[in-house]
PDB file of N, CA and C in Angstrom:
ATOM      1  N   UNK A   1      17.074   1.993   7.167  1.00  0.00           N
ATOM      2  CA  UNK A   1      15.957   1.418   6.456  1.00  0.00           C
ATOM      3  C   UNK A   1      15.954   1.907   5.023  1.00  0.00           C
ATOM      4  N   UNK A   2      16.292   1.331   4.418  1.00  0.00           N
ATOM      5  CA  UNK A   2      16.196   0.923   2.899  1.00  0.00           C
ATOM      6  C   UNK A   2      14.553   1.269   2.146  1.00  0.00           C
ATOM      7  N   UNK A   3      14.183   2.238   1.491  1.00  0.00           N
ATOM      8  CA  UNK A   3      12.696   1.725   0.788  1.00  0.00           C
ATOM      9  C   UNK A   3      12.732   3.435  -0.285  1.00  0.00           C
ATOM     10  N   UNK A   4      11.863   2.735  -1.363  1.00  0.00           N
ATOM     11  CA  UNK A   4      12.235   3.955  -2.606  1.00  0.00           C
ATOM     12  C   UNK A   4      11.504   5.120  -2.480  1.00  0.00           C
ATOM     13  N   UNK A   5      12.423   5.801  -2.014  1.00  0.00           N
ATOM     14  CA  UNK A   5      12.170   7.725  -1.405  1.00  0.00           C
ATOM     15  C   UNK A   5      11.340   7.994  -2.408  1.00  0.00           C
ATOM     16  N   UNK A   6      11.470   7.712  -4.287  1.00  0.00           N
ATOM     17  CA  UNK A   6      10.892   8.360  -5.250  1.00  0.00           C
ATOM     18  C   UNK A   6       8.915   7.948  -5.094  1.00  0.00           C
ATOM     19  N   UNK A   7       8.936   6.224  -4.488  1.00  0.00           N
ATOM     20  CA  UNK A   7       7.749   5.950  -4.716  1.00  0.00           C
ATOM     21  C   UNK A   7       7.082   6.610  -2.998  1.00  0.00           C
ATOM     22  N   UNK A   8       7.709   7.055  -2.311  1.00  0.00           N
ATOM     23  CA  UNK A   8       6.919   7.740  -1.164  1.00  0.00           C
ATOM     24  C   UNK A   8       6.689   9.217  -1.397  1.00  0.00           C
ATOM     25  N   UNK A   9       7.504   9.643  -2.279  1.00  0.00           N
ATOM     26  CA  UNK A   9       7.038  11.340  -2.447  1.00  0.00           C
ATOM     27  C   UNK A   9       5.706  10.774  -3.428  1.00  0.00           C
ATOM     28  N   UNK A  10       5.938  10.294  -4.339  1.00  0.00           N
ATOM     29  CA  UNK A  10       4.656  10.342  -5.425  1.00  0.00           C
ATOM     30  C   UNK A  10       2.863   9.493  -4.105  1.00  0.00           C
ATOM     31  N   UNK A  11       3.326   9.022  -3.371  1.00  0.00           N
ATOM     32  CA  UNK A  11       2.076   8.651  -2.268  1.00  0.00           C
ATOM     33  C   UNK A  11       1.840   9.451  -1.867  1.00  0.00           C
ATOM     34  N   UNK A  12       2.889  10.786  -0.986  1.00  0.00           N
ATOM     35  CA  UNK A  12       2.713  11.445  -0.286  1.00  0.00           C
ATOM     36  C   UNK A  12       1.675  12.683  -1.046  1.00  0.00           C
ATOM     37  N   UNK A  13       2.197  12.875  -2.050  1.00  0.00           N
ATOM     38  CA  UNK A  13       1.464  13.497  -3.640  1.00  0.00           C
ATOM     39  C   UNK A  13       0.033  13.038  -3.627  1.00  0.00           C
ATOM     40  N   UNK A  14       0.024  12.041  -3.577  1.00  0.00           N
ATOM     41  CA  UNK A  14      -1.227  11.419  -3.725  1.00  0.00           C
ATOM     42  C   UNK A  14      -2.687  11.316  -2.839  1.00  0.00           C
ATOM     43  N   UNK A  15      -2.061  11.450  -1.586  1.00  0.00           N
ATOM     44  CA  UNK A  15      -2.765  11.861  -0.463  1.00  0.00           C
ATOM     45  C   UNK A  15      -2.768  13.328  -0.465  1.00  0.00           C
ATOM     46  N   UNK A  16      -1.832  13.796  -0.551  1.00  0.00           N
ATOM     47  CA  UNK A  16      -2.282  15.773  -0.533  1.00  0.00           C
ATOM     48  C   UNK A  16      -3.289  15.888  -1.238  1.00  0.00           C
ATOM     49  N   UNK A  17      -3.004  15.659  -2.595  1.00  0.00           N
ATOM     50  CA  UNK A  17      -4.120  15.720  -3.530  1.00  0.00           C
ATOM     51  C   UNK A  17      -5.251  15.143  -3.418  1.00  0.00           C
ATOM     52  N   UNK A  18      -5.914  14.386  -2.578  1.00  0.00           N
ATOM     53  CA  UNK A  18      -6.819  13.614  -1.941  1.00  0.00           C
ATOM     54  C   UNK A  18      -7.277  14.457  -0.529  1.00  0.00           C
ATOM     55  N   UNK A  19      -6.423  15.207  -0.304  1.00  0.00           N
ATOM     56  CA  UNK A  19      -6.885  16.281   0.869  1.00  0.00           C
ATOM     57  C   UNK A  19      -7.302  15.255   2.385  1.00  0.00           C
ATOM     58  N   UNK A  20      -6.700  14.257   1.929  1.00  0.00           N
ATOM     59  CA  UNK A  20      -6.006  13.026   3.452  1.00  0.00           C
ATOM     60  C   UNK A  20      -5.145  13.309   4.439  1.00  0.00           C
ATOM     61  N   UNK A  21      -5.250  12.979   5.512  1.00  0.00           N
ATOM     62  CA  UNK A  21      -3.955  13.494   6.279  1.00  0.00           C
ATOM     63  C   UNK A  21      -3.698  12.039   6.611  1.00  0.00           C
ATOM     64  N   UNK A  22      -2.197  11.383   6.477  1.00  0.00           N
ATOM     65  CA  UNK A  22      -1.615  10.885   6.897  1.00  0.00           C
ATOM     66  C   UNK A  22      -0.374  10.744   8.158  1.00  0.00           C
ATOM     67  N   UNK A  23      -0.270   9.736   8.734  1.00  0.00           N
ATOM     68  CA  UNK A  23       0.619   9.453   9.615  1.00  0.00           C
ATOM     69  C   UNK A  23       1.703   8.475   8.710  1.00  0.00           C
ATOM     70  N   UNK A  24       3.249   9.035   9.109  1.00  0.00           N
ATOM     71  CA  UNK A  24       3.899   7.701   8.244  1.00  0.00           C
ATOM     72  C   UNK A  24       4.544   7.566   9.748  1.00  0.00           C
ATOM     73  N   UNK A  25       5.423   6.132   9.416  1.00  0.00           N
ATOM     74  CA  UNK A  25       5.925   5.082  10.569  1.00  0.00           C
ATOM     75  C   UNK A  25       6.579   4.222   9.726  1.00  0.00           C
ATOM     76  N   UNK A  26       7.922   3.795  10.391  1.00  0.00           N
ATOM     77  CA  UNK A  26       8.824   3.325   9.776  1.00  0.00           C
ATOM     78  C   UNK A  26       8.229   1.881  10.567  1.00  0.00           C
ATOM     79  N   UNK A  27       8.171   1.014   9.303  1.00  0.00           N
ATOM     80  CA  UNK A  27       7.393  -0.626   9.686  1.00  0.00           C
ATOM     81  C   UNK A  27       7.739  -1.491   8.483  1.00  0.00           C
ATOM     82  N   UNK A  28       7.985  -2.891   9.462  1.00  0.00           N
ATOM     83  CA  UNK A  28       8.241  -3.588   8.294  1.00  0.00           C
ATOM     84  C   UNK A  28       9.996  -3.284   7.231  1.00  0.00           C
ATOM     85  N   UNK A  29      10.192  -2.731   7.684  1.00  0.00           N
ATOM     86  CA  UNK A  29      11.737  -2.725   7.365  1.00  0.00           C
ATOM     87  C   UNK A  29      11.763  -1.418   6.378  1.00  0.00           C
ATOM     88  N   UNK A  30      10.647  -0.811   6.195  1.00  0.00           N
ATOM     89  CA  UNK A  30      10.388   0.493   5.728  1.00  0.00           C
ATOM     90  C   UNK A  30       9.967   1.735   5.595  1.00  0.00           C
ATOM     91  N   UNK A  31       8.371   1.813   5.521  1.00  0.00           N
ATOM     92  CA  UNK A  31       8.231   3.039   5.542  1.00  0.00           C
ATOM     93  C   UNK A  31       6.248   2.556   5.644  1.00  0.00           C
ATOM     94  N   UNK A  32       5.449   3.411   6.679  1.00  0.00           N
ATOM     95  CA  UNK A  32       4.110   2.697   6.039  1.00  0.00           C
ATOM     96  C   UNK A  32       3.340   4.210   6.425  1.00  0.00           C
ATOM     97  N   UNK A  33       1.837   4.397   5.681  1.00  0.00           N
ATOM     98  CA  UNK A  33       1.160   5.613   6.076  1.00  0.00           C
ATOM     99  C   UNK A  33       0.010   5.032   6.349  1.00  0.00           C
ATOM    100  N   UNK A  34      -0.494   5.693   7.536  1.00  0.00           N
ATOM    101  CA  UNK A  34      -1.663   4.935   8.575  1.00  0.00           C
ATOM    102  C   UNK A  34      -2.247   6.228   8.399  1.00  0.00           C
ATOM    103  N   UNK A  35      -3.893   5.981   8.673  1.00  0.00           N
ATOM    104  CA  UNK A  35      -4.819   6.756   8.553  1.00  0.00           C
ATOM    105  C   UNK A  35      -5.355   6.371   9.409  1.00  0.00           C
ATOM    106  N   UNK A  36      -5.994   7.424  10.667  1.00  0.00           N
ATOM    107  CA  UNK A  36      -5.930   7.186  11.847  1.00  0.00           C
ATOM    108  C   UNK A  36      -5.852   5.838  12.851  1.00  0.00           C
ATOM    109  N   UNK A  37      -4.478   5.861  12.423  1.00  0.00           N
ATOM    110  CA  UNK A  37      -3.825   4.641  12.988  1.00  0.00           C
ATOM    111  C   UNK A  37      -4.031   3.667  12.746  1.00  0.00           C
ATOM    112  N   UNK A  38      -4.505   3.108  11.288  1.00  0.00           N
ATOM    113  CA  UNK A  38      -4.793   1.637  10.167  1.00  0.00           C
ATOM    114  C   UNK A  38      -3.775   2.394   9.486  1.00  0.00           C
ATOM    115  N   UNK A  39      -3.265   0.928   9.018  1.00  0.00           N
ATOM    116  CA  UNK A  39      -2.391   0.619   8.031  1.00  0.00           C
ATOM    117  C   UNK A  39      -2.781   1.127   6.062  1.00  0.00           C
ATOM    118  N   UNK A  40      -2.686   1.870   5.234  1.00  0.00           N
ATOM    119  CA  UNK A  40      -2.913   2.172   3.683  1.00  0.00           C
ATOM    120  C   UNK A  40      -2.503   1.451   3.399  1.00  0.00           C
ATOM    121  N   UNK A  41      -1.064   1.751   2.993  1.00  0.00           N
ATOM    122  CA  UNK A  41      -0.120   1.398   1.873  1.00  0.00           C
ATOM    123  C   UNK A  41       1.429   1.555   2.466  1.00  0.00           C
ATOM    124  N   UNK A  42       2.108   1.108   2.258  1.00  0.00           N
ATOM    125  CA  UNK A  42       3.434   1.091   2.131  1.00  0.00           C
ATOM    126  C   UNK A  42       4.588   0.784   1.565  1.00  0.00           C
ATOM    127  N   UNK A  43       5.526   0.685   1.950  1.00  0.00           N
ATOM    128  CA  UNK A  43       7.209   0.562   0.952  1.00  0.00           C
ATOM    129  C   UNK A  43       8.138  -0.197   1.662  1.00  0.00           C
ATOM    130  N   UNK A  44       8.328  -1.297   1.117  1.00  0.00           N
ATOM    131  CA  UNK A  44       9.345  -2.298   1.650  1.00  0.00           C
ATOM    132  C   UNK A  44      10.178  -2.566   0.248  1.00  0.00           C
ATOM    133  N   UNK A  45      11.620  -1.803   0.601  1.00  0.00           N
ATOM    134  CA  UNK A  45      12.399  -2.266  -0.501  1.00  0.00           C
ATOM    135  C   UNK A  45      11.790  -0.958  -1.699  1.00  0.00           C
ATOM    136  N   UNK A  46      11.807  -1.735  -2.666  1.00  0.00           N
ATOM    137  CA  UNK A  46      11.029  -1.137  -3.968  1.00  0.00           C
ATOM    138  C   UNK A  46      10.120  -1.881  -4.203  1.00  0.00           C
ATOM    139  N   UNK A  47       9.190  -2.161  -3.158  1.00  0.00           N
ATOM    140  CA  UNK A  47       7.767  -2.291  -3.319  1.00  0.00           C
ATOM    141  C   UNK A  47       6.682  -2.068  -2.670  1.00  0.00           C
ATOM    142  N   UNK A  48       5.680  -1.332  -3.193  1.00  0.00           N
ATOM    143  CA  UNK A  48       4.659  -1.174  -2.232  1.00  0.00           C
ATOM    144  C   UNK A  48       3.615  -2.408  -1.503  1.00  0.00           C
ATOM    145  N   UNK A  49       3.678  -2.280  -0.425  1.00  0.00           N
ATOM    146  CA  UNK A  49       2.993  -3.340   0.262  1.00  0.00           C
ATOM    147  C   UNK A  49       1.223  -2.142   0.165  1.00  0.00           C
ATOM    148  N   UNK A  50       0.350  -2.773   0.060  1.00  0.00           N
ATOM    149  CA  UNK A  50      -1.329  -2.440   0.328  1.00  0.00           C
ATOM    150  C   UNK A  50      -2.060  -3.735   1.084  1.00  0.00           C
ATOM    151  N   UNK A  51      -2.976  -2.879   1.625  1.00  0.00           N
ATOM    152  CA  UNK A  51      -4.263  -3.132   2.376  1.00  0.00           C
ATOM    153  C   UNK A  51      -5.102  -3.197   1.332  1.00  0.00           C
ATOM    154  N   UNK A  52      -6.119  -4.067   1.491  1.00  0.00           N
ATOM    155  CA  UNK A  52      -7.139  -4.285   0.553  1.00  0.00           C
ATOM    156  C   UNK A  52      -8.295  -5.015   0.956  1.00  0.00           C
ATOM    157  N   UNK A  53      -9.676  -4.363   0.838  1.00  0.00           N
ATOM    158  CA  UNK A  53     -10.948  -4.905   1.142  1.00  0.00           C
ATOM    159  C   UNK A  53     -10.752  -6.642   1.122  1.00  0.00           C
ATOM    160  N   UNK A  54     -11.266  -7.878   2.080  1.00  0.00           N
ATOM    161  CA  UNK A  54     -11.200  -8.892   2.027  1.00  0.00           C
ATOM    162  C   UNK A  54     -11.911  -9.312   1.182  1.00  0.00           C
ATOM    163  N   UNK A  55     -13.249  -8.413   0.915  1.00  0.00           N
ATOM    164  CA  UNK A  55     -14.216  -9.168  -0.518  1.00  0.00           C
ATOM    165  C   UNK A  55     -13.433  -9.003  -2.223  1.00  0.00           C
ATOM    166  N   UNK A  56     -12.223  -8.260  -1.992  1.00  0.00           N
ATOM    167  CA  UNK A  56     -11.724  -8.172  -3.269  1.00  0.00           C
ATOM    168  C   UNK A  56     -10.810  -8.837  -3.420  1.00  0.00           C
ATOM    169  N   UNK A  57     -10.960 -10.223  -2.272  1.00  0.00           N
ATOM    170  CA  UNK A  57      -9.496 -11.326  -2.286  1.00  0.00           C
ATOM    171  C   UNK A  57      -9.004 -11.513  -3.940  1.00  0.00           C
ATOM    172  N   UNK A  58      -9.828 -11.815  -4.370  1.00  0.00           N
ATOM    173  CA  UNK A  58      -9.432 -13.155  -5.419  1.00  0.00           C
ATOM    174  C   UNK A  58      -9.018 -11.975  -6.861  1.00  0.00           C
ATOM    175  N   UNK A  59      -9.709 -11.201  -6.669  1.00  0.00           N
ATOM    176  CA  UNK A  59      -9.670 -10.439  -8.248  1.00  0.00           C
ATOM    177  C   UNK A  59      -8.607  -9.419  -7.740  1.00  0.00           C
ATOM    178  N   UNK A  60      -8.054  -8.848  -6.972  1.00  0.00           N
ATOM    179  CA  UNK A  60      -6.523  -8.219  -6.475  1.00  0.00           C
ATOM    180  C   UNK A  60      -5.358  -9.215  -6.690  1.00  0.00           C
ATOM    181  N   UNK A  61      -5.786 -10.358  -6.023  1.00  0.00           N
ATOM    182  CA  UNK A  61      -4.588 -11.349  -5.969  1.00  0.00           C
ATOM    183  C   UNK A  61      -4.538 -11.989  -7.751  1.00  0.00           C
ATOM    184  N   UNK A  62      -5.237 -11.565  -8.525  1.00  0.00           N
ATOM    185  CA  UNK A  62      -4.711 -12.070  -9.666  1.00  0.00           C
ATOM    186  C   UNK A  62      -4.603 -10.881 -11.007  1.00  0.00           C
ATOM    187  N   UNK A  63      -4.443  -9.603 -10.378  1.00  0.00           N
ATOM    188  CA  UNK A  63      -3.480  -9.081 -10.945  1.00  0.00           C
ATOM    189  C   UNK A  63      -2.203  -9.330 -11.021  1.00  0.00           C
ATOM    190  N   UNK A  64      -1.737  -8.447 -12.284  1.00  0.00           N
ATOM    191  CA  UNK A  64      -0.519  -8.860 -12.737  1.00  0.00           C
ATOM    192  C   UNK A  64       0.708  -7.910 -11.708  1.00  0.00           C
ATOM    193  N   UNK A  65       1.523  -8.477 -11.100  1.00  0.00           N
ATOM    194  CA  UNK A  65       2.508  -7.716 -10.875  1.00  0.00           C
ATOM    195  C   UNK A  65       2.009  -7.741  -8.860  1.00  0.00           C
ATOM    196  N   UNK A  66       1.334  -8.429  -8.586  1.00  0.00           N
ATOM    197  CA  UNK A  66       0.546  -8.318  -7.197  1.00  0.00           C
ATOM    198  C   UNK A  66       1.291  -9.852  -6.900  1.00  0.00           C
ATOM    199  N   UNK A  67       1.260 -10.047  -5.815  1.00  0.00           N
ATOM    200  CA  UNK A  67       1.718 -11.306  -4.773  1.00  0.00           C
ATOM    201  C   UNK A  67       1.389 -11.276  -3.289  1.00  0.00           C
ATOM    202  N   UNK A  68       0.689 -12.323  -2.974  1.00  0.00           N
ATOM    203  CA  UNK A  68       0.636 -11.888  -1.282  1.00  0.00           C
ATOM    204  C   UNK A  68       1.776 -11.508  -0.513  1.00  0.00           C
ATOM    205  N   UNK A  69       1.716 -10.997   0.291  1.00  0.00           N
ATOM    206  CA  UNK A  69       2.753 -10.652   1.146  1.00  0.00           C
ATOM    207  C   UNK A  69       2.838 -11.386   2.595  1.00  0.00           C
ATOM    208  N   UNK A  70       3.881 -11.991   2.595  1.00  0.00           N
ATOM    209  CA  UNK A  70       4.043 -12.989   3.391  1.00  0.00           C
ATOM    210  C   UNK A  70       5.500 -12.335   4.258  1.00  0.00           C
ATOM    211  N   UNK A  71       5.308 -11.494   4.971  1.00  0.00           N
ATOM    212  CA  UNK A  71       6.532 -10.736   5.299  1.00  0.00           C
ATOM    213  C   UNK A  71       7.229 -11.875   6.534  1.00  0.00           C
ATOM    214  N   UNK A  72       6.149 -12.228   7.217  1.00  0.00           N
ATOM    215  CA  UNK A  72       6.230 -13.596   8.298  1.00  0.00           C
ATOM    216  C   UNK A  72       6.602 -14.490   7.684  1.00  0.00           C
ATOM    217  N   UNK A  73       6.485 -15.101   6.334  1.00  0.00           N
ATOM    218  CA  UNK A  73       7.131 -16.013   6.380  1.00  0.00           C
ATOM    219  C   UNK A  73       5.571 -16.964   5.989  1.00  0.00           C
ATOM    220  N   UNK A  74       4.541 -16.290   6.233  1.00  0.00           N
ATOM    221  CA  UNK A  74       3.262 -16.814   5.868  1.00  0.00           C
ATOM    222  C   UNK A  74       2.183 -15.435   5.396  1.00  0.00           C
ATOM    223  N   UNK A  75       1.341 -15.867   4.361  1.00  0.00           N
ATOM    224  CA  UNK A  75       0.682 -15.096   3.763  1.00  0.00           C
ATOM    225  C   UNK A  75      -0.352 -14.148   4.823  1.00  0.00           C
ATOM    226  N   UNK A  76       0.488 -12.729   4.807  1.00  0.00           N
ATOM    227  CA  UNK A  76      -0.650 -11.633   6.043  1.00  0.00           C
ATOM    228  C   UNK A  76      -2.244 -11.139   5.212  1.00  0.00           C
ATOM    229  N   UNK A  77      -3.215 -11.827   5.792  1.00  0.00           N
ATOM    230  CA  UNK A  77      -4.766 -11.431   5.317  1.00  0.00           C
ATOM    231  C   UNK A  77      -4.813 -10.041   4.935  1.00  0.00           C
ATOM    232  N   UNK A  78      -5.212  -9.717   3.663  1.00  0.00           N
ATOM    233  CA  UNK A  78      -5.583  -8.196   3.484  1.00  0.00           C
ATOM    234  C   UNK A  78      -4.490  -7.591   2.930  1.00  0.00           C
ATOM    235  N   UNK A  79      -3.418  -8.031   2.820  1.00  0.00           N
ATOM    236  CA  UNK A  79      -2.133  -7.665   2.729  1.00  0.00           C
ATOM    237  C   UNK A  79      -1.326  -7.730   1.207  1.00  0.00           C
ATOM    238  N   UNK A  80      -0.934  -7.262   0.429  1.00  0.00           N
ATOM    239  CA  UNK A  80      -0.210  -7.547  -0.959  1.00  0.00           C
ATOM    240  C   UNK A  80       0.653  -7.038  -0.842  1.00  0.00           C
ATOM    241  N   UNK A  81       1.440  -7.271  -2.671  1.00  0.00           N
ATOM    242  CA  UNK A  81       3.057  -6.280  -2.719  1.00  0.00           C
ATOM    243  C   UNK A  81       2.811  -6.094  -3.804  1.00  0.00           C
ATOM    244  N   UNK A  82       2.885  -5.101  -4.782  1.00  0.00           N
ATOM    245  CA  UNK A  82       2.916  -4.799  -5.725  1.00  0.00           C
ATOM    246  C   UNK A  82       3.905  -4.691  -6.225  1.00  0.00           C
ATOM    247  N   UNK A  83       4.425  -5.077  -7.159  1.00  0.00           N
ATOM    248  CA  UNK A  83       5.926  -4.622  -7.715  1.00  0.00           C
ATOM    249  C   UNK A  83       5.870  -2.996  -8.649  1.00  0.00           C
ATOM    250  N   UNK A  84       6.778  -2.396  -8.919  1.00  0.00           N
ATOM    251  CA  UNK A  84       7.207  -0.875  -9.529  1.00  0.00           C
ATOM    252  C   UNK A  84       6.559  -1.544 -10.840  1.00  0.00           C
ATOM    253  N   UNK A  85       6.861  -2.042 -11.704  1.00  0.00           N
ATOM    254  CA  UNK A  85       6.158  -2.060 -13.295  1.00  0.00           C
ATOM    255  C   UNK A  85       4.544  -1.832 -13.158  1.00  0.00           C
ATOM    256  N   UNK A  86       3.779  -2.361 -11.994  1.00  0.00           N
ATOM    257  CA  UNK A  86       2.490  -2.267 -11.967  1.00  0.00           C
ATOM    258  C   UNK A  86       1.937  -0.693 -11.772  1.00  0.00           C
ATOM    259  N   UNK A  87       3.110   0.401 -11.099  1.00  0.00           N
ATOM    260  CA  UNK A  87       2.422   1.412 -10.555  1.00  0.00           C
ATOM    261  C   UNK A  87       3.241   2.473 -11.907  1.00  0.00           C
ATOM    262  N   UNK A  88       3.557   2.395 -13.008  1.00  0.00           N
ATOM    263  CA  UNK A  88       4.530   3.175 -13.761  1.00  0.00           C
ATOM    264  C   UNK A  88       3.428   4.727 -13.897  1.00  0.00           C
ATOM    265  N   UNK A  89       2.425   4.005 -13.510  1.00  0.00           N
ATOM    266  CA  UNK A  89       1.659   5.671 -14.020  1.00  0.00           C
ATOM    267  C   UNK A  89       0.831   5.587 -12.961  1.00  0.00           C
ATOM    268  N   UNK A  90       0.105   7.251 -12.679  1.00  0.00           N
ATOM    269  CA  UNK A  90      -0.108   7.373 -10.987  1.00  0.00           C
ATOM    270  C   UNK A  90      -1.638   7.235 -11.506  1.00  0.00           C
ATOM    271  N   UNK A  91      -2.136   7.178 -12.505  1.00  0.00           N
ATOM    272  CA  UNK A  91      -3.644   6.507 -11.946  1.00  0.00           C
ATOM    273  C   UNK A  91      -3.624   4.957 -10.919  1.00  0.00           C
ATOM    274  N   UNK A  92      -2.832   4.183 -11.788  1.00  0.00           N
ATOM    275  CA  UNK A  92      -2.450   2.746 -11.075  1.00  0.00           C
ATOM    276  C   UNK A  92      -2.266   2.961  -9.568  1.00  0.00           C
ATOM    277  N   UNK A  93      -0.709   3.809  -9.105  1.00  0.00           N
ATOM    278  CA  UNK A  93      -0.593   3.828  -7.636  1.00  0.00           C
ATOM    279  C   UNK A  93      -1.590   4.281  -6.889  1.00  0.00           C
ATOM    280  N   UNK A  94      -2.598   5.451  -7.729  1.00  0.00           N
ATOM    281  CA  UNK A  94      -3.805   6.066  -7.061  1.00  0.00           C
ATOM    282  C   UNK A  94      -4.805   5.485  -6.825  1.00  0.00           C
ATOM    283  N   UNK A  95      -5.047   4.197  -7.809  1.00  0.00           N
ATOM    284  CA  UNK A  95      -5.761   2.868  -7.228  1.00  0.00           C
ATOM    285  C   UNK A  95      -5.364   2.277  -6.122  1.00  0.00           C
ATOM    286  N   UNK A  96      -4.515   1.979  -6.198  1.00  0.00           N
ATOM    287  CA  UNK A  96      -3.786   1.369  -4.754  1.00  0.00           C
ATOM    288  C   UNK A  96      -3.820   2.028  -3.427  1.00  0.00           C
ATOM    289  N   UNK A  97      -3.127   3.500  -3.635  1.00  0.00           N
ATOM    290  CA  UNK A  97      -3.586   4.053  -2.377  1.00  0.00           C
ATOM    291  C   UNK A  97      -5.406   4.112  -1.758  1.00  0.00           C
ATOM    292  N   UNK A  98      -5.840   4.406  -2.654  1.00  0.00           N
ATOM    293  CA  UNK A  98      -7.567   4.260  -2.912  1.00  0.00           C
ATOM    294  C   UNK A  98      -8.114   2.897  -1.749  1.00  0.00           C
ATOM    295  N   UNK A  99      -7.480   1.835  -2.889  1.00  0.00           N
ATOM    296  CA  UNK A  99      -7.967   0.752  -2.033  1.00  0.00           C
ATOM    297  C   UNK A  99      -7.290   0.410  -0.512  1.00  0.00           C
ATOM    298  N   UNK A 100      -6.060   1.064  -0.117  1.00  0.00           N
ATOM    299  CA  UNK A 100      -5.515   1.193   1.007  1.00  0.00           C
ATOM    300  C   UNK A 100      -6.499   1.619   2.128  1.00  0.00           C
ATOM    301  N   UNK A 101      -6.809   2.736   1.668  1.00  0.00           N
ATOM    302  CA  UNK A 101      -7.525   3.987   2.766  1.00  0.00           C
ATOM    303  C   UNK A 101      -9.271   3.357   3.048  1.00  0.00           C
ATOM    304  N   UNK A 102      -9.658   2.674   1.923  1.00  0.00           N
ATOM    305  CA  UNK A 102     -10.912   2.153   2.256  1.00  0.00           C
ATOM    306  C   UNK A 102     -10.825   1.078   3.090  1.00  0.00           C
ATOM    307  N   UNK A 103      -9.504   0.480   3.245  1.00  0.00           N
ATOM    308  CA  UNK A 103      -9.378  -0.643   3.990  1.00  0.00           C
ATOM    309  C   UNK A 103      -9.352  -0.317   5.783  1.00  0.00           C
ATOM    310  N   UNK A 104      -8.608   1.057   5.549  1.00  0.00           N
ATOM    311  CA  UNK A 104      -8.248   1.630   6.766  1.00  0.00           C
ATOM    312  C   UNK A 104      -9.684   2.220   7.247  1.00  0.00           C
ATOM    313  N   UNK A 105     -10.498   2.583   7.101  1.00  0.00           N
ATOM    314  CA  UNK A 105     -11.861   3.543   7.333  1.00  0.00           C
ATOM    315  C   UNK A 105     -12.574   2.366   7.445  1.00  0.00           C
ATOM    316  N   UNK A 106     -12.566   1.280   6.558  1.00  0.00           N
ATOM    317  CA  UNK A 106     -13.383   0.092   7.275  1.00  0.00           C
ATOM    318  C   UNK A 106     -13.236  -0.784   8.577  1.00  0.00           C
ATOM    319  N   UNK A 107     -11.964  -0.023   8.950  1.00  0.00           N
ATOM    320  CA  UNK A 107     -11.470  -0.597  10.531  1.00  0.00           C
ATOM    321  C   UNK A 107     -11.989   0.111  11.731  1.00  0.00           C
ATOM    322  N   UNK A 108     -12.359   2.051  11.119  1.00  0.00           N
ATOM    323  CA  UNK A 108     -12.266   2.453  11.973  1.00  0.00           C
ATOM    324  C   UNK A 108     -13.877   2.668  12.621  1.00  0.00           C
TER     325      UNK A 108
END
């Protein structure tokens, strides 16, 4: 499984520092970190896939550098990809993980 080791240490970073405990699991052809057992954020390839509140459909999906993620082959609800230019600085990825984990705690 293929997915960028550099952008999972800087998550893994990101959650320590957040004083989170994560679970990772190789999913999706990569790499994903679940918070008690919901889906955050993850890494397919060199990109992070996120979870994201459903009321923040429209204003997530039209950031720049965001695309639904359609790993099926059809667009998965809740689901994005972010490409690497969007996360170059870790306030950005720290948004992302952010909105991951609220997605996950709203499941549980």
């Amino acid at each position: 499984m293929a997915y960028d080791e550099n952008l999972a240490l800087r998550i893994r970073s990101i959650f320590e520092k957040m004083g989170t405990k994560v679970e990772e699991k190789k999913m999706f052809g990569g790499i994903t970190f679940l918070y008690r057992g919901k889906m955050t954020v993850g890494i397919v390839k060199d990109e992070l896939c996120a979870r994201y509140l459903s009321a923040d459909h429209h204003s997530v999906l039209n950031e720049n550098g965001v695309r639904p993620m359609d790993f099926t082959g059809k667009e998965m609800k809740d689901f994005v990809y972010v490409n690497q230019d969007s996360l170059q600085n870790e306030e950005d990825l720290m948004r992302w993980v952010a909105m991951g984990l609220d997605h996950a705690k709203s499941k549980l």
